[in-house]
N, C-alpha and C. Protein backbone atom coordinates (compact mmCIF):
# COMPACT_ATOMS: atom_id res chain seq x y z
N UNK A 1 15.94 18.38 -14.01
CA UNK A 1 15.58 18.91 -12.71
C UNK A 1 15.93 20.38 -12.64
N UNK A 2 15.28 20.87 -11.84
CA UNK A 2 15.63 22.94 -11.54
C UNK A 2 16.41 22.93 -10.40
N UNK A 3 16.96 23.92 -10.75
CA UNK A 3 17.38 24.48 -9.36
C UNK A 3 17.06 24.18 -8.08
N UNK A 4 15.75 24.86 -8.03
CA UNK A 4 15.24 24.44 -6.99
C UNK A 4 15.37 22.74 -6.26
N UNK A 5 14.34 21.94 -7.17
CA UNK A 5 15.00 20.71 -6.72
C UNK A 5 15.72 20.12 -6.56
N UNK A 6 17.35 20.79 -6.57
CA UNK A 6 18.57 20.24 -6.14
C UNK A 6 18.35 20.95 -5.06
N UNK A 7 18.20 21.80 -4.25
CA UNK A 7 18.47 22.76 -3.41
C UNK A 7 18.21 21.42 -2.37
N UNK A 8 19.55 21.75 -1.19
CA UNK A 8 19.48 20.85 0.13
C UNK A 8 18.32 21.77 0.97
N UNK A 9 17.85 21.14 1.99
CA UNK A 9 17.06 21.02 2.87
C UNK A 9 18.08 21.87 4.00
N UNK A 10 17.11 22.99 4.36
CA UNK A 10 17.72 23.98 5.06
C UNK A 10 17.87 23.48 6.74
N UNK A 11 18.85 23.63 7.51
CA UNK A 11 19.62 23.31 8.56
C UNK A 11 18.22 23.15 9.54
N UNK A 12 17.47 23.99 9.76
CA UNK A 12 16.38 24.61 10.12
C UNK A 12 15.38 22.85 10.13
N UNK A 13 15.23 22.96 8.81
CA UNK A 13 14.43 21.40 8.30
C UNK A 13 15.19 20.47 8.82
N UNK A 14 16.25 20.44 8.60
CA UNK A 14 16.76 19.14 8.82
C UNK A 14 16.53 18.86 10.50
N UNK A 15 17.09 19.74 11.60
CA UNK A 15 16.91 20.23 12.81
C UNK A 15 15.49 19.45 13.39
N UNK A 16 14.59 20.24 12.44
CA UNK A 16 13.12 19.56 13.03
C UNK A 16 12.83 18.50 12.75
N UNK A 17 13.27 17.76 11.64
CA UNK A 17 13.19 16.04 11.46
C UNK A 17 14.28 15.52 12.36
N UNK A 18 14.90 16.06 13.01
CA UNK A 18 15.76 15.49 13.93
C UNK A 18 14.99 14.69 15.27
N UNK A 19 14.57 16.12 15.41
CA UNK A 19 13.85 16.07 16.72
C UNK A 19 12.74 15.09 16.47
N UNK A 20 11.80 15.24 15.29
CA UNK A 20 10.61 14.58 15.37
C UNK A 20 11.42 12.79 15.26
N UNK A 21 12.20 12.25 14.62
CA UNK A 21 12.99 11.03 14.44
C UNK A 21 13.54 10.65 15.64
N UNK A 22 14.14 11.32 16.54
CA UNK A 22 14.60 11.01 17.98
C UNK A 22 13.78 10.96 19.09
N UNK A 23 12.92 10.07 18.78
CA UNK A 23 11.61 9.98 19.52
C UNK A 23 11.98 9.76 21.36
N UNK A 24 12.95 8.91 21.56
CA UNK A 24 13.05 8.86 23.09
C UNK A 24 14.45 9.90 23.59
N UNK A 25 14.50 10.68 22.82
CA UNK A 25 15.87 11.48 23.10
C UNK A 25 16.79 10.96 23.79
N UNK A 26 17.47 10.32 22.63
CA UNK A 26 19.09 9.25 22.93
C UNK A 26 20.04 9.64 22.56
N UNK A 27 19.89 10.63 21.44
CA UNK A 27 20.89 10.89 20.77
C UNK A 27 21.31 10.35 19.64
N UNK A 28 20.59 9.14 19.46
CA UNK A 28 20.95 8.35 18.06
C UNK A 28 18.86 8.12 17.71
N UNK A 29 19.07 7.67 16.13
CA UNK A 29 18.13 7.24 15.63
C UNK A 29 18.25 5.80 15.48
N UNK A 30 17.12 4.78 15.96
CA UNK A 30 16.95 3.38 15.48
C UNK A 30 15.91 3.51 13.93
N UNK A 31 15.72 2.37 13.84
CA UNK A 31 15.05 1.60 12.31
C UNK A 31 13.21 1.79 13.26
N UNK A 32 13.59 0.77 14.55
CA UNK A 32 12.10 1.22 15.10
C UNK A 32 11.32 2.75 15.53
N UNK A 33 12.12 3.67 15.90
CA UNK A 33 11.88 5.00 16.08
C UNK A 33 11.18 5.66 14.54
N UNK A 34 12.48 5.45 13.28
CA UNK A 34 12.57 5.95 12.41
C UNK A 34 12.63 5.33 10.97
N UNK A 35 11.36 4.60 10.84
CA UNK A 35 11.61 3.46 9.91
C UNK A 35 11.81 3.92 8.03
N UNK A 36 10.84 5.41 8.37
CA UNK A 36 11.00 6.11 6.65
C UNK A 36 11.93 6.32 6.71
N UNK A 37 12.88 6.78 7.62
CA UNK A 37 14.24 7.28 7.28
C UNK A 37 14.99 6.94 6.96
N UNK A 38 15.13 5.35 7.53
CA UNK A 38 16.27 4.34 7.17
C UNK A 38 15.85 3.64 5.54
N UNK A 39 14.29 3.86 5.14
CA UNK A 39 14.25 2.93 4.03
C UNK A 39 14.80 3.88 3.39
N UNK A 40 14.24 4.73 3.50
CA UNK A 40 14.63 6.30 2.24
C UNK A 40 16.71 6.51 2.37
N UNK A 41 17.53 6.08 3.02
CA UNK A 41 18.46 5.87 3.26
C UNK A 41 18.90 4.60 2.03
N UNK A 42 18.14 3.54 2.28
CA UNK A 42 18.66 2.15 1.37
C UNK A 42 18.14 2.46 0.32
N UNK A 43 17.15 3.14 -0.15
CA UNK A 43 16.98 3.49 -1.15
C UNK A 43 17.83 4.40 -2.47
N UNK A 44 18.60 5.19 -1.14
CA UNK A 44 19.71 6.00 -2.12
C UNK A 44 21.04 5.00 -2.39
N UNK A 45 20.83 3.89 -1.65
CA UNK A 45 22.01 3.47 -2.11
C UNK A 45 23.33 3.78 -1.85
N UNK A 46 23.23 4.91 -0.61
CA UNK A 46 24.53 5.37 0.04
C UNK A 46 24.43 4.48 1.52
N UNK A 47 25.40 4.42 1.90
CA UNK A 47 25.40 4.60 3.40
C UNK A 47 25.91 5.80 4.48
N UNK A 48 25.11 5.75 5.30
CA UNK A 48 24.94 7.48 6.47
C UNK A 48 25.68 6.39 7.59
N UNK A 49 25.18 5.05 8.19
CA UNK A 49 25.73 4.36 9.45
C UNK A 49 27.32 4.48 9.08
N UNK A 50 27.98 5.16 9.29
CA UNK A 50 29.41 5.25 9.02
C UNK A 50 30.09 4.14 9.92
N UNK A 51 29.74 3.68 11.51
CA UNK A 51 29.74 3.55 12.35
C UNK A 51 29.23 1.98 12.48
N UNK A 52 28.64 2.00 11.62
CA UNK A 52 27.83 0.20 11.14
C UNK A 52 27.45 -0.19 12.43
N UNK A 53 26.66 0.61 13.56
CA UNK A 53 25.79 0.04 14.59
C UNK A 53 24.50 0.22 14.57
N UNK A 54 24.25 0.10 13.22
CA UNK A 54 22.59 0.12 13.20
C UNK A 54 21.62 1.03 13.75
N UNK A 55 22.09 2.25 14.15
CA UNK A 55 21.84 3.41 14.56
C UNK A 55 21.93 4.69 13.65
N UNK A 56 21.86 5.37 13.64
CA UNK A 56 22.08 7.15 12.89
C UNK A 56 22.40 7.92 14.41
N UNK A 57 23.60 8.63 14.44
CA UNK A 57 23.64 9.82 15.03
C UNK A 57 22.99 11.02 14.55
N UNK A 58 23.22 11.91 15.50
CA UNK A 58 22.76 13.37 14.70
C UNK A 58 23.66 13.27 13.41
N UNK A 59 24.90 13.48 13.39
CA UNK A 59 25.50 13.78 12.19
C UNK A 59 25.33 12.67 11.11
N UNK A 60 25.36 11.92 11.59
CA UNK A 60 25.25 10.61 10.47
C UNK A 60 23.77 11.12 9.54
N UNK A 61 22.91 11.33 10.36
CA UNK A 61 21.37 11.75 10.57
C UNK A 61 21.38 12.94 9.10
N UNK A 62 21.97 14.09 10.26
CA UNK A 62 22.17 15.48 9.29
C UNK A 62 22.77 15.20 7.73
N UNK A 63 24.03 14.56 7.80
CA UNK A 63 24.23 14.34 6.48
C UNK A 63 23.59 13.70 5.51
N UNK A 64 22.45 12.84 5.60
CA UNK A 64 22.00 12.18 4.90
C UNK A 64 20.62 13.64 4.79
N UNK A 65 20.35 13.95 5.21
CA UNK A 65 18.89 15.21 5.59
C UNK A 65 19.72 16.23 4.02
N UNK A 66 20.78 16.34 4.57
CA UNK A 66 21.69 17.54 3.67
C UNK A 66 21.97 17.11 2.35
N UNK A 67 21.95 15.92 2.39
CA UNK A 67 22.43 15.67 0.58
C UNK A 67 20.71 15.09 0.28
N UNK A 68 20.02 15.39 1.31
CA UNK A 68 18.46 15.30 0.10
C UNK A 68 18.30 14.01 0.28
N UNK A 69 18.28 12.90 0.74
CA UNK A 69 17.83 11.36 0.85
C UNK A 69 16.15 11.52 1.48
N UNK A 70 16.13 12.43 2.17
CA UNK A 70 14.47 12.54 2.93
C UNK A 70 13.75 13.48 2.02
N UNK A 71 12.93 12.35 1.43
CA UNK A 71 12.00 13.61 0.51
C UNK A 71 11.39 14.12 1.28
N UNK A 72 10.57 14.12 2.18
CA UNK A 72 9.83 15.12 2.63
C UNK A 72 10.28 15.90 3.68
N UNK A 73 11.52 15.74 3.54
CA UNK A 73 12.10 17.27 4.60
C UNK A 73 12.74 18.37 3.54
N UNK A 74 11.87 19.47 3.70
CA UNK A 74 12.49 20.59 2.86
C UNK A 74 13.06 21.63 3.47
């Protein structure tokens, strides 16, 4: 892999998949709001729900955006 494709997803990106994922502005993300997000989540094989309520906060959210789990947020 290059450089480049390690490079995290700028604050900026992550920010706007926020917004577009927090569809009823709650403050948290569900599985129904945000269903690529959460597969692309089990897919890495980490866990972001720190919190284990089946939700994503922003930060829970952001950190997973920042270490690159959402391919298509650049």
């Amino acid at each position: 892999m290059s450089g480049a494709a390690l490079a995290a997803p700028s604050d900026k990106a992550c920010d706007a998949a926020w917004t577009k994922a927090d569809k009823n502005k709650d403050g948290s993300v569900t599985q129904a709001e945000a269903k690529s997000y959460f597969d692309a989540i089990k897919k890495s094989g980490k866990t972001y729900d720190t919190d284990k309520d089946g939700k994503l906060s922003k930060a829970e959210f952001m950190q997973a955006c920042k270490d690159g789990v959402f391919p298509d947020v650049k």
